[in-house]
PDB file of N, CA and C in Angstrom:
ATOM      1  N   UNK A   1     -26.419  10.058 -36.976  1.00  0.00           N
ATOM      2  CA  UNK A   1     -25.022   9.667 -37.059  1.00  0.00           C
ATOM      3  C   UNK A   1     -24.281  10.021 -35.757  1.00  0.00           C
ATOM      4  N   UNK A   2     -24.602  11.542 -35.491  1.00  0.00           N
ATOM      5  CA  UNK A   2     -24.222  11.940 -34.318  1.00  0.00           C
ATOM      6  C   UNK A   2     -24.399  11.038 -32.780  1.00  0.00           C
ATOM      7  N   UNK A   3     -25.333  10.584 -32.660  1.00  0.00           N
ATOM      8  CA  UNK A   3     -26.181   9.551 -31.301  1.00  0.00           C
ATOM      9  C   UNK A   3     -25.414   8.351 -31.500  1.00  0.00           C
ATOM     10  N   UNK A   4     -25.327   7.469 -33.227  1.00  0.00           N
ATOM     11  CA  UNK A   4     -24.594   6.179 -32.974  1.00  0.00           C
ATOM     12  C   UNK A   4     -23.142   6.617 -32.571  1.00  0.00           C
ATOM     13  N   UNK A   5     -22.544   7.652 -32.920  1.00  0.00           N
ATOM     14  CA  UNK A   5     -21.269   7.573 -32.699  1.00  0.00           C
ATOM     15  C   UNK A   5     -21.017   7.870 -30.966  1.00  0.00           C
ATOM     16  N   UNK A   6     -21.950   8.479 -30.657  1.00  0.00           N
ATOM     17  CA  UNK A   6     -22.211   8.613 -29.227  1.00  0.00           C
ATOM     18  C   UNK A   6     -22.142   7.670 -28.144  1.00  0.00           C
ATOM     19  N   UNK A   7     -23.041   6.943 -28.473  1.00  0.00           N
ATOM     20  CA  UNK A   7     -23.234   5.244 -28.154  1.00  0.00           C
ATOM     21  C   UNK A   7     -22.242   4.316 -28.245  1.00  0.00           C
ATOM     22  N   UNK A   8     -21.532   4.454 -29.505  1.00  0.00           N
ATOM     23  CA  UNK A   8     -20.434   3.323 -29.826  1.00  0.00           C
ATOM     24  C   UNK A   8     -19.008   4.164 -28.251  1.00  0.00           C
ATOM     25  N   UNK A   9     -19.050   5.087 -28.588  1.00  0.00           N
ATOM     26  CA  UNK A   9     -17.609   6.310 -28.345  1.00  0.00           C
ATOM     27  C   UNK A   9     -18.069   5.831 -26.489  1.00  0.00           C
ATOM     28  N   UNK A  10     -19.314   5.876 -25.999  1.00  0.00           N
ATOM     29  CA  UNK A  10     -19.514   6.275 -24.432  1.00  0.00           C
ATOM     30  C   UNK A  10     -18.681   5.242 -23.525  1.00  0.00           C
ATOM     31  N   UNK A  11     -18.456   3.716 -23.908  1.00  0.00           N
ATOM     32  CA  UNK A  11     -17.706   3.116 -23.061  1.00  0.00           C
ATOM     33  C   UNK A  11     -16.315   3.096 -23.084  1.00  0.00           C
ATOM     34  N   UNK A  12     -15.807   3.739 -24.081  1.00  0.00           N
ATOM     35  CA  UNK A  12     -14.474   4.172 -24.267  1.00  0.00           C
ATOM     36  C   UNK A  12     -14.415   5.055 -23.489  1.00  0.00           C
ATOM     37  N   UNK A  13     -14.515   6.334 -23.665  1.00  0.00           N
ATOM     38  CA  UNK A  13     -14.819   7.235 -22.887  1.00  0.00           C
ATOM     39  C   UNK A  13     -14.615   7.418 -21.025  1.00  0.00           C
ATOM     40  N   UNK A  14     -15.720   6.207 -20.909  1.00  0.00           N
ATOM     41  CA  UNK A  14     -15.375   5.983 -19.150  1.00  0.00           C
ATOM     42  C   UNK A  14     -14.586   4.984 -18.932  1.00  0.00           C
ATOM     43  N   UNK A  15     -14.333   4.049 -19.786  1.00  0.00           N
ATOM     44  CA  UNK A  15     -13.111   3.378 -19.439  1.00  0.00           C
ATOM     45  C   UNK A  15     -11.764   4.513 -19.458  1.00  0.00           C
ATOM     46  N   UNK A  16     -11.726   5.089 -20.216  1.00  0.00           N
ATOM     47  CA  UNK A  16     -10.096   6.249 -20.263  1.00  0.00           C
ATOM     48  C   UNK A  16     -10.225   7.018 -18.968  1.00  0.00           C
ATOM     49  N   UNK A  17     -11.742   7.842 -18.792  1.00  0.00           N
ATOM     50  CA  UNK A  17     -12.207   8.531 -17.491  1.00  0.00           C
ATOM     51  C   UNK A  17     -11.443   7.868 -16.028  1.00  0.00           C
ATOM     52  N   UNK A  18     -11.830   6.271 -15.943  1.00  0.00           N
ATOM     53  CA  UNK A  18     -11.459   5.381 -14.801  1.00  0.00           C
ATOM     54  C   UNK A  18     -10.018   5.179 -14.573  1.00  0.00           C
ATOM     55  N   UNK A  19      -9.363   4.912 -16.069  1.00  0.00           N
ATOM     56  CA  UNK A  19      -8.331   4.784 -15.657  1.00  0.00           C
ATOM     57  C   UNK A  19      -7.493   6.122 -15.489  1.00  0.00           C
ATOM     58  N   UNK A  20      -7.640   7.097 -16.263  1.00  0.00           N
ATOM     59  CA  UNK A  20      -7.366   8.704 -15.151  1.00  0.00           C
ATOM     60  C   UNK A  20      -7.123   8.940 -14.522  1.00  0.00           C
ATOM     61  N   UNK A  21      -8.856   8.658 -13.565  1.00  0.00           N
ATOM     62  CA  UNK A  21      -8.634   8.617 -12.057  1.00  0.00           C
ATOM     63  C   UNK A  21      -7.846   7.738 -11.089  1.00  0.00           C
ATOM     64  N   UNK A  22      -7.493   6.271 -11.762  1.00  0.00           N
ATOM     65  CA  UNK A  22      -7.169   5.646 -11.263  1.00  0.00           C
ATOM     66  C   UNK A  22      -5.625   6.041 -11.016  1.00  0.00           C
ATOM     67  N   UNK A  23      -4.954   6.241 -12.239  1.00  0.00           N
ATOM     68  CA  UNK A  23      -3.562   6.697 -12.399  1.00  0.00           C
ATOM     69  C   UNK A  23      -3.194   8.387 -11.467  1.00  0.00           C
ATOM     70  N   UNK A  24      -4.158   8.944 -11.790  1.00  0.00           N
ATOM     71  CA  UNK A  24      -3.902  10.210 -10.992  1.00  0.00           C
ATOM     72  C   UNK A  24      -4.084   9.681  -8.982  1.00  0.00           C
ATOM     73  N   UNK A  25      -4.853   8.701  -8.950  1.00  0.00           N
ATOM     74  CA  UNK A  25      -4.983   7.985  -7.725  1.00  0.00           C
ATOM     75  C   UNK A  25      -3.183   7.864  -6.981  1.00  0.00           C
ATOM     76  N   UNK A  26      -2.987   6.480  -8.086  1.00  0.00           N
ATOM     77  CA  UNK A  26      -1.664   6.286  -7.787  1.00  0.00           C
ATOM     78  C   UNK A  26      -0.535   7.169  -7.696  1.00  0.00           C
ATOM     79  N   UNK A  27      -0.595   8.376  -8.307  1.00  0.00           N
ATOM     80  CA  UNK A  27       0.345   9.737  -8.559  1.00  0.00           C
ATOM     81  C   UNK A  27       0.364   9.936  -7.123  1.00  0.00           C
ATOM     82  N   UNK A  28      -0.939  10.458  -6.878  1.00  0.00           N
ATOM     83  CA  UNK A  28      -0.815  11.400  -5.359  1.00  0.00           C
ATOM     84  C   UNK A  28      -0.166  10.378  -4.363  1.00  0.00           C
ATOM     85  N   UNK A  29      -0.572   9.089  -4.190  1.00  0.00           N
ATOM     86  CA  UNK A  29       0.124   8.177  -2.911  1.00  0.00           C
ATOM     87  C   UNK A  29       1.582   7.893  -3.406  1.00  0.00           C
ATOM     88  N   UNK A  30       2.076   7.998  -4.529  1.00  0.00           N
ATOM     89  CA  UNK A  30       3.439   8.235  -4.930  1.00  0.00           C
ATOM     90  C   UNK A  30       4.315   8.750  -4.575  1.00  0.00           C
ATOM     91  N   UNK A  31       3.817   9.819  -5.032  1.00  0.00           N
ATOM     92  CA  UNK A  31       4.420  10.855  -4.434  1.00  0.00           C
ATOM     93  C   UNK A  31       4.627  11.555  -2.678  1.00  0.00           C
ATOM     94  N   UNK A  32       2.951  11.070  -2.095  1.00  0.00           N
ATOM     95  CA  UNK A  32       3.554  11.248  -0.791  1.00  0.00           C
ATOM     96  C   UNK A  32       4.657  10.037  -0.172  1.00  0.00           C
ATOM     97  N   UNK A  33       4.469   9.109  -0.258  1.00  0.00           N
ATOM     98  CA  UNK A  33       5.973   8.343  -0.648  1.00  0.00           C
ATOM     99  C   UNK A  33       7.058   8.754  -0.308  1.00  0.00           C
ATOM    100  N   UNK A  34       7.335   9.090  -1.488  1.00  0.00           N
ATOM    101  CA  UNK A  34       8.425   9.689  -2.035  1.00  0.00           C
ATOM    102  C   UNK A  34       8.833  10.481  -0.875  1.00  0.00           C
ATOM    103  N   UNK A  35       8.433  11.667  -0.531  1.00  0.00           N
ATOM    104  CA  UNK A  35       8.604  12.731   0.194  1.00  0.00           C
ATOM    105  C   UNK A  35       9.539  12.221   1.304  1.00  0.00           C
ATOM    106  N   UNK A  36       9.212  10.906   1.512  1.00  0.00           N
ATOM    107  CA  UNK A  36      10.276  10.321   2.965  1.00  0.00           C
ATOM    108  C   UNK A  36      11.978  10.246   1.942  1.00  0.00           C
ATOM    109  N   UNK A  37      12.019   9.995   1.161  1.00  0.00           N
ATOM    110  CA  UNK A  37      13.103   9.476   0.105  1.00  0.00           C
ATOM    111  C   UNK A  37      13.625  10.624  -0.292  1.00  0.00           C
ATOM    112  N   UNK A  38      13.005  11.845  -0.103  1.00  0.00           N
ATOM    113  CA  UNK A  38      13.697  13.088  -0.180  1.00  0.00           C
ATOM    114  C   UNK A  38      14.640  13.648   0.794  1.00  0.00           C
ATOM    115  N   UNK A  39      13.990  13.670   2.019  1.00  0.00           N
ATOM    116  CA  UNK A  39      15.008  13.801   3.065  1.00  0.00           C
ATOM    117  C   UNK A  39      15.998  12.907   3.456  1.00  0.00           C
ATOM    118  N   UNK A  40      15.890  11.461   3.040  1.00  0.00           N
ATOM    119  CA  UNK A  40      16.795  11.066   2.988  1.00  0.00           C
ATOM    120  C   UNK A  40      17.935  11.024   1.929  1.00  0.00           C
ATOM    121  N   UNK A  41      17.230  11.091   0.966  1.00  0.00           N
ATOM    122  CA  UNK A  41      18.503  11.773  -0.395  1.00  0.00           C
ATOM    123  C   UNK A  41      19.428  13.071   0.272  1.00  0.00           C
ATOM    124  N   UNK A  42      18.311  14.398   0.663  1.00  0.00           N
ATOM    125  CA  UNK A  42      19.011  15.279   1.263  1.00  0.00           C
ATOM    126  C   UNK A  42      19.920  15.037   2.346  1.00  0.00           C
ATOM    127  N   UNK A  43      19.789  14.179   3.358  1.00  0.00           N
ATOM    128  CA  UNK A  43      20.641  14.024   4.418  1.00  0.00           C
ATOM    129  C   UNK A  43      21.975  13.423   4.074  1.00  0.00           C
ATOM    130  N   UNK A  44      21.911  12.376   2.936  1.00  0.00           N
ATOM    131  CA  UNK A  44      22.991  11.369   2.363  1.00  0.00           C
ATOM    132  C   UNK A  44      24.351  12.810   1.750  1.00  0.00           C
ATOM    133  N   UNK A  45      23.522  13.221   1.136  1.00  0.00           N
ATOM    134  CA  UNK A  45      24.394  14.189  -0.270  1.00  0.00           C
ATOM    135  C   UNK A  45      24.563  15.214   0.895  1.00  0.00           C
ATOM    136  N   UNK A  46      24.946  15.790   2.555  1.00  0.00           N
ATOM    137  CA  UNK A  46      24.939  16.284   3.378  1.00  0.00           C
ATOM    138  C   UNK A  46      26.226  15.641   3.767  1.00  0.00           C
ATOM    139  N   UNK A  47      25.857  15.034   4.124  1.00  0.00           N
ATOM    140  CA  UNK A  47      26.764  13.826   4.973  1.00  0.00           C
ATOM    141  C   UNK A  47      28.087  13.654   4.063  1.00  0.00           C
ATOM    142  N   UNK A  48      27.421  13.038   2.655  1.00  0.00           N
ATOM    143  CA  UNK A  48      28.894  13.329   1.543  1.00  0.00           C
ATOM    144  C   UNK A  48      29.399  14.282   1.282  1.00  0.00           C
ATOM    145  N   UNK A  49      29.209  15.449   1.176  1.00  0.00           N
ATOM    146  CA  UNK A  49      29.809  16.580   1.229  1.00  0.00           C
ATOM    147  C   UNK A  49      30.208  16.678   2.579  1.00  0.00           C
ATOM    148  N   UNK A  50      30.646  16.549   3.599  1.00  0.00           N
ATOM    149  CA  UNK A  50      31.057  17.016   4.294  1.00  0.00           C
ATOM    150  C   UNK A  50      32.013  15.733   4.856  1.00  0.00           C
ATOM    151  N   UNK A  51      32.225  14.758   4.342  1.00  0.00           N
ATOM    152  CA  UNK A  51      32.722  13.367   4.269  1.00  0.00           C
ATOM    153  C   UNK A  51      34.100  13.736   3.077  1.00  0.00           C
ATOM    154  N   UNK A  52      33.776  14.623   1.939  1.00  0.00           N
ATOM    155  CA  UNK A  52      34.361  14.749   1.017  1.00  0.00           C
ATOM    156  C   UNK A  52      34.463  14.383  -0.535  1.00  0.00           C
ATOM    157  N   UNK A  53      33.269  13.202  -0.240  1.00  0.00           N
ATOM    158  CA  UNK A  53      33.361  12.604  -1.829  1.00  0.00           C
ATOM    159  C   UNK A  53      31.930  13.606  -2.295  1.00  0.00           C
ATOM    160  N   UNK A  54      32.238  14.675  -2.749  1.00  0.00           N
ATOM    161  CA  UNK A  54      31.334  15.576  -3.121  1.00  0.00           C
ATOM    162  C   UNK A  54      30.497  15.064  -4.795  1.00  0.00           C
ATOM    163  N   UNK A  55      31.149  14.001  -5.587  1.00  0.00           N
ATOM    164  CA  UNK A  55      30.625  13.388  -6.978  1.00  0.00           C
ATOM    165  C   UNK A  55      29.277  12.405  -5.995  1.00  0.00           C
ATOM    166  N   UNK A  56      29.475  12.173  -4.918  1.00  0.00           N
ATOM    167  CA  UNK A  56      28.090  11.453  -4.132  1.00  0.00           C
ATOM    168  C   UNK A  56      27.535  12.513  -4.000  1.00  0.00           C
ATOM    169  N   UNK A  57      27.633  13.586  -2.962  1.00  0.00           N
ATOM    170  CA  UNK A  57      26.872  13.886  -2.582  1.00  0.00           C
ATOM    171  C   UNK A  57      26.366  15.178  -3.754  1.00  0.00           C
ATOM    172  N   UNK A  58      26.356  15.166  -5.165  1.00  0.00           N
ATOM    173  CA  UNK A  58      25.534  15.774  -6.072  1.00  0.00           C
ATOM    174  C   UNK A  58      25.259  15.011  -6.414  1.00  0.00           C
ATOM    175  N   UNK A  59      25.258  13.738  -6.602  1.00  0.00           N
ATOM    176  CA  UNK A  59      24.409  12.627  -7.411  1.00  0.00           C
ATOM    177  C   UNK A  59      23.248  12.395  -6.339  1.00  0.00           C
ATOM    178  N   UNK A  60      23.290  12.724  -5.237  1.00  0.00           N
ATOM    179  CA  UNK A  60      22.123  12.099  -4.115  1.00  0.00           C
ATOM    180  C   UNK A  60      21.176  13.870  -3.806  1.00  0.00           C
ATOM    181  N   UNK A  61      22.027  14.873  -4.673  1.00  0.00           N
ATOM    182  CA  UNK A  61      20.946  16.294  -4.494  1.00  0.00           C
ATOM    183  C   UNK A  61      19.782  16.030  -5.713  1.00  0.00           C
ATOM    184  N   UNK A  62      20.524  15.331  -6.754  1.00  0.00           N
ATOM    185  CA  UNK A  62      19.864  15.098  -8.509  1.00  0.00           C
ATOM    186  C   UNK A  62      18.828  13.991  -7.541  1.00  0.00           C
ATOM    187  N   UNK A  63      19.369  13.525  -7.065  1.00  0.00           N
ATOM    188  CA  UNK A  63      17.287  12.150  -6.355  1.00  0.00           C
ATOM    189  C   UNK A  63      16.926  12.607  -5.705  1.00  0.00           C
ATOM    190  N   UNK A  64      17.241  13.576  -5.050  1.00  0.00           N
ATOM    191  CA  UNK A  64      16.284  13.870  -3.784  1.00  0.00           C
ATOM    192  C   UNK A  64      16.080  15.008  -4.542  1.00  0.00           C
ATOM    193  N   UNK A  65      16.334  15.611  -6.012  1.00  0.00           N
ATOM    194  CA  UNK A  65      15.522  16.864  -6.465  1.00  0.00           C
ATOM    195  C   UNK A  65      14.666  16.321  -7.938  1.00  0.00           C
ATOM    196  N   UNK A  66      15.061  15.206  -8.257  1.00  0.00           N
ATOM    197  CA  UNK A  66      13.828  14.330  -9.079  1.00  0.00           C
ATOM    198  C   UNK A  66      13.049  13.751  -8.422  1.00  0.00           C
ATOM    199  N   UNK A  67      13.200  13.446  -6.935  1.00  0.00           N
ATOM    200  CA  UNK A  67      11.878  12.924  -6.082  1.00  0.00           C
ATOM    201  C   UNK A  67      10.744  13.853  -5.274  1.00  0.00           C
ATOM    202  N   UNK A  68      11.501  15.033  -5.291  1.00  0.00           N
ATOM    203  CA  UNK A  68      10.548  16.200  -4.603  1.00  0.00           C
ATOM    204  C   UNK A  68       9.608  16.436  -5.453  1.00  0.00           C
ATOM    205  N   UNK A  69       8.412  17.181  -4.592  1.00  0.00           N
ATOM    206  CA  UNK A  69       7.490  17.266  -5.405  1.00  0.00           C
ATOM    207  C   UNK A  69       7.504  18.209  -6.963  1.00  0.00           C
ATOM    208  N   UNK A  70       8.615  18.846  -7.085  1.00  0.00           N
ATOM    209  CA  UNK A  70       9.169  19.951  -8.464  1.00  0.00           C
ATOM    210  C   UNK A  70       9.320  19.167  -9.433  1.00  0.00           C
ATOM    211  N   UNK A  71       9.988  17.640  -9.141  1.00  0.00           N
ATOM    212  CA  UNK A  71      10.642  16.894  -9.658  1.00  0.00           C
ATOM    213  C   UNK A  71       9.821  16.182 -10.623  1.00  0.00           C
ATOM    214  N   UNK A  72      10.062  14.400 -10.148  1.00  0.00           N
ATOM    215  CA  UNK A  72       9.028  13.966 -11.730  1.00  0.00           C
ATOM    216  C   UNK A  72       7.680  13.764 -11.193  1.00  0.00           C
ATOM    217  N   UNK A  73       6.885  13.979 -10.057  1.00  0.00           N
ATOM    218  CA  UNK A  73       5.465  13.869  -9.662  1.00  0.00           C
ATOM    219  C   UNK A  73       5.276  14.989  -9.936  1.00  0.00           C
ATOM    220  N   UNK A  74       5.842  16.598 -10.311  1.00  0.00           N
ATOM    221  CA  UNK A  74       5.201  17.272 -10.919  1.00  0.00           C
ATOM    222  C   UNK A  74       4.780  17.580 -12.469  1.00  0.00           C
ATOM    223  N   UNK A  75       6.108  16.533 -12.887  1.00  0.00           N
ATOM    224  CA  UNK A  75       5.710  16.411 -14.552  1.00  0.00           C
ATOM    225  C   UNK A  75       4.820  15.174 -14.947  1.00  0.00           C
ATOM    226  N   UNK A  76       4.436  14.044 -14.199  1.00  0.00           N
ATOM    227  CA  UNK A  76       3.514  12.981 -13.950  1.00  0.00           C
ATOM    228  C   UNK A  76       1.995  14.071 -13.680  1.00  0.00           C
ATOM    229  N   UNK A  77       1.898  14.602 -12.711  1.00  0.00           N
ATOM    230  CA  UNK A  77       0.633  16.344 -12.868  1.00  0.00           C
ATOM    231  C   UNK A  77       0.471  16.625 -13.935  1.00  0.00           C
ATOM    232  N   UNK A  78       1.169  17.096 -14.331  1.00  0.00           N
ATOM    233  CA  UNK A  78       1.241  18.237 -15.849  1.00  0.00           C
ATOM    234  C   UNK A  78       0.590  17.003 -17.012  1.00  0.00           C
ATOM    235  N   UNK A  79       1.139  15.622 -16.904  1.00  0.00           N
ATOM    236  CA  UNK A  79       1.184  14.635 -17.982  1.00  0.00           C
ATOM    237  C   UNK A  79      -1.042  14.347 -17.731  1.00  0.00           C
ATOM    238  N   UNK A  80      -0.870  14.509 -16.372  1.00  0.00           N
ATOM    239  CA  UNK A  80      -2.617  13.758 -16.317  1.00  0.00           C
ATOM    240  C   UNK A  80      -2.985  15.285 -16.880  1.00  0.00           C
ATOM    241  N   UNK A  81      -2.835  15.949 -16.383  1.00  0.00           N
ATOM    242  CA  UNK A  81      -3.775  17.218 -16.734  1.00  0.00           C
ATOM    243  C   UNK A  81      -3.942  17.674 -18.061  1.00  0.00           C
ATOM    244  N   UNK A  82      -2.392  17.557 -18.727  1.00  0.00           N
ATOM    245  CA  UNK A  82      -2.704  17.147 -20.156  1.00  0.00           C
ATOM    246  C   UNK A  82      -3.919  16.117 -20.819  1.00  0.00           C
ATOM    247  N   UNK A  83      -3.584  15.450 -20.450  1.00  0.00           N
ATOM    248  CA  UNK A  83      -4.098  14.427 -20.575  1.00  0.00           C
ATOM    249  C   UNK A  83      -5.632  14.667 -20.209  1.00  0.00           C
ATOM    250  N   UNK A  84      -6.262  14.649 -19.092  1.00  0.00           N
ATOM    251  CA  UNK A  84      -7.456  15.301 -18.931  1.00  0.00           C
ATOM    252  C   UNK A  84      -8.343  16.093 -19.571  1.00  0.00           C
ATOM    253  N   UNK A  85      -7.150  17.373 -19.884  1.00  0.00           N
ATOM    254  CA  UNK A  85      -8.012  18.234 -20.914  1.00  0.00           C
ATOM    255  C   UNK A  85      -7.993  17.639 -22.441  1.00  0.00           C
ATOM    256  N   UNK A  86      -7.160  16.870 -22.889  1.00  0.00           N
ATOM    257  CA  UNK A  86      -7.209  16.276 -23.930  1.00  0.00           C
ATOM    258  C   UNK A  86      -8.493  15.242 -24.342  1.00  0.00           C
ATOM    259  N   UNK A  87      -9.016  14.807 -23.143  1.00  0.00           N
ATOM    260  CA  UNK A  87     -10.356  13.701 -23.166  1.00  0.00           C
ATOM    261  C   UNK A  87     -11.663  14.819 -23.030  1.00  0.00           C
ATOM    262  N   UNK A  88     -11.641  15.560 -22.597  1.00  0.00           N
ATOM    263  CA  UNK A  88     -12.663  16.778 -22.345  1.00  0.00           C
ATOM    264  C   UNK A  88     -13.012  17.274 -23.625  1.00  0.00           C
ATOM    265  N   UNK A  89     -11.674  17.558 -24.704  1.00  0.00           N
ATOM    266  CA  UNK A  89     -11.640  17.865 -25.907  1.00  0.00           C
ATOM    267  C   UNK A  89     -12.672  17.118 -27.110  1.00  0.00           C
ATOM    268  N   UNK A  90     -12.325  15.734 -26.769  1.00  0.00           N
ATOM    269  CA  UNK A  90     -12.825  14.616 -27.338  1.00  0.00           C
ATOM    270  C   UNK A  90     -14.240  14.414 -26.971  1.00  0.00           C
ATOM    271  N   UNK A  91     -14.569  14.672 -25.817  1.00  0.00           N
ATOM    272  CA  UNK A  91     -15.744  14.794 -25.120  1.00  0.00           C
ATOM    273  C   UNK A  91     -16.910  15.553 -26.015  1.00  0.00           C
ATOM    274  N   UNK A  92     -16.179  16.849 -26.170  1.00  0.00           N
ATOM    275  CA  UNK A  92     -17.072  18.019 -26.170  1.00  0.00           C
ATOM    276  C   UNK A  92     -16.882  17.791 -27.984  1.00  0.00           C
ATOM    277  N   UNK A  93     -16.313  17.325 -28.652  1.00  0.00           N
ATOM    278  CA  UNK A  93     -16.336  17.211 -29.728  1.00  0.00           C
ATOM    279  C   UNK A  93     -17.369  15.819 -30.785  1.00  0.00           C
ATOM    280  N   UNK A  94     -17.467  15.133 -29.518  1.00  0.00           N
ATOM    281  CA  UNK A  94     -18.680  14.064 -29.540  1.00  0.00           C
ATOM    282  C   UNK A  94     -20.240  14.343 -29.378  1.00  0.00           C
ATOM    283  N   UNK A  95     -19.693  15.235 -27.932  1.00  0.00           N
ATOM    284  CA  UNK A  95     -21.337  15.771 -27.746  1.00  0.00           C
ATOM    285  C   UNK A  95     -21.899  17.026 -28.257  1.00  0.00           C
TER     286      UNK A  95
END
Protein backbone atom coordinates (compact mmCIF):
# COMPACT_ATOMS: atom_id res chain seq x y z
CA UNK A 1 0.00 0.00 0.00
CA UNK A 2 2.83 1.96 1.20
CA UNK A 3 5.01 1.75 -2.53
CA UNK A 4 1.53 2.41 -4.57
CA UNK A 5 0.96 5.43 -2.66
CA UNK A 6 4.57 6.24 -3.24
CA UNK A 7 4.38 5.94 -6.90
CA UNK A 8 1.03 7.64 -7.36
CA UNK A 9 2.32 10.76 -4.59
CA UNK A 10 6.21 10.96 -6.52
CA UNK A 11 5.16 13.28 -9.46
CA UNK A 12 3.30 15.51 -7.32
CA UNK A 13 5.88 15.80 -5.16
CA UNK A 14 8.53 17.13 -7.81
CA UNK A 15 6.21 19.04 -9.53
CA UNK A 16 5.54 21.22 -5.95
CA UNK A 17 9.63 20.65 -5.42
CA UNK A 18 10.07 22.67 -9.09
CA UNK A 19 7.81 25.01 -8.59
CA UNK A 20 9.52 26.01 -5.03
CA UNK A 21 12.48 26.38 -6.56
CA UNK A 22 11.19 28.12 -9.19
CA UNK A 23 9.22 30.71 -7.00
CA UNK A 24 12.02 31.01 -4.45
CA UNK A 25 14.10 31.68 -7.92
CA UNK A 26 11.90 34.60 -8.66
CA UNK A 27 11.96 35.91 -4.81
CA UNK A 28 15.72 36.39 -4.78
CA UNK A 29 15.85 38.46 -8.38
CA UNK A 30 12.87 40.40 -6.81
CA UNK A 31 14.00 41.44 -4.42
CA UNK A 32 17.43 42.41 -5.63
CA UNK A 33 15.25 44.67 -7.74
CA UNK A 34 13.71 46.13 -5.45
CA UNK A 35 16.73 47.28 -3.51
CA UNK A 36 17.17 50.13 -6.33
CA UNK A 37 13.34 51.26 -5.37
CA UNK A 38 14.45 51.56 -1.88
CA UNK A 39 16.78 54.25 -2.16
CA UNK A 40 14.77 55.85 -4.18
CA UNK A 41 11.67 55.71 -1.89
CA UNK A 42 14.31 56.87 0.76
CA UNK A 43 15.58 59.84 -1.18
CA UNK A 44 11.79 60.98 -2.26
CA UNK A 45 10.34 60.88 1.58
CA UNK A 46 13.93 63.06 2.22
CA UNK A 47 13.35 65.48 -0.16
CA UNK A 48 9.51 65.72 1.16
CA UNK A 49 10.30 66.29 4.41
CA UNK A 50 12.40 68.85 3.94
CA UNK A 51 10.08 70.38 1.05
CA UNK A 52 7.41 70.23 3.88
CA UNK A 53 4.63 68.04 2.79
CA UNK A 54 5.76 65.57 5.48
CA UNK A 55 2.04 63.15 4.80
CA UNK A 56 4.52 62.34 1.42
CA UNK A 57 7.33 61.95 2.74
CA UNK A 58 5.95 59.06 5.44
CA UNK A 59 3.99 57.51 2.86
CA UNK A 60 7.33 57.09 0.63
CA UNK A 61 9.37 55.78 4.27
CA UNK A 62 6.11 52.94 4.45
CA UNK A 63 7.62 51.78 0.41
CA UNK A 64 10.84 52.09 0.76
CA UNK A 65 10.34 50.06 4.28
CA UNK A 66 7.87 47.38 2.59
CA UNK A 67 10.46 47.14 -0.24
CA UNK A 68 13.63 46.61 1.85
CA UNK A 69 14.75 43.51 2.41
CA UNK A 70 12.79 43.46 6.35
CA UNK A 71 9.88 44.25 4.39
CA UNK A 72 7.63 41.91 2.16
CA UNK A 73 10.73 39.78 0.49
CA UNK A 74 11.34 38.86 3.95
CA UNK A 75 7.86 37.59 4.66
CA UNK A 76 7.76 36.03 0.85
CA UNK A 77 11.31 33.94 2.81
CA UNK A 78 9.52 33.00 5.76
CA UNK A 79 6.27 32.02 3.31
CA UNK A 80 8.81 29.50 1.03
CA UNK A 81 10.48 28.20 4.03
CA UNK A 82 7.28 27.51 5.49
CA UNK A 83 6.35 26.15 2.89
CA UNK A 84 9.45 23.97 2.29
CA UNK A 85 9.40 22.46 5.54
CA UNK A 86 5.80 21.76 5.10
CA UNK A 87 6.61 19.43 1.77
CA UNK A 88 9.58 17.73 3.71
CA UNK A 89 6.80 16.89 6.25
CA UNK A 90 4.74 15.24 3.60
CA UNK A 91 7.81 13.74 2.26
CA UNK A 92 8.95 12.00 5.24
CA UNK A 93 5.46 10.96 6.02
CA UNK A 94 5.22 9.06 2.58
CA UNK A 95 8.51 7.55 2.84
Amino acid sequence: MKTALRITLAPVMLAIRLMLGLAAFITSIASSVLGISVSLFALLSVIEFFIGYWQNGIAFMVLAFLASPIGLPAIANLLLNLLDHLIGFFEGLVC
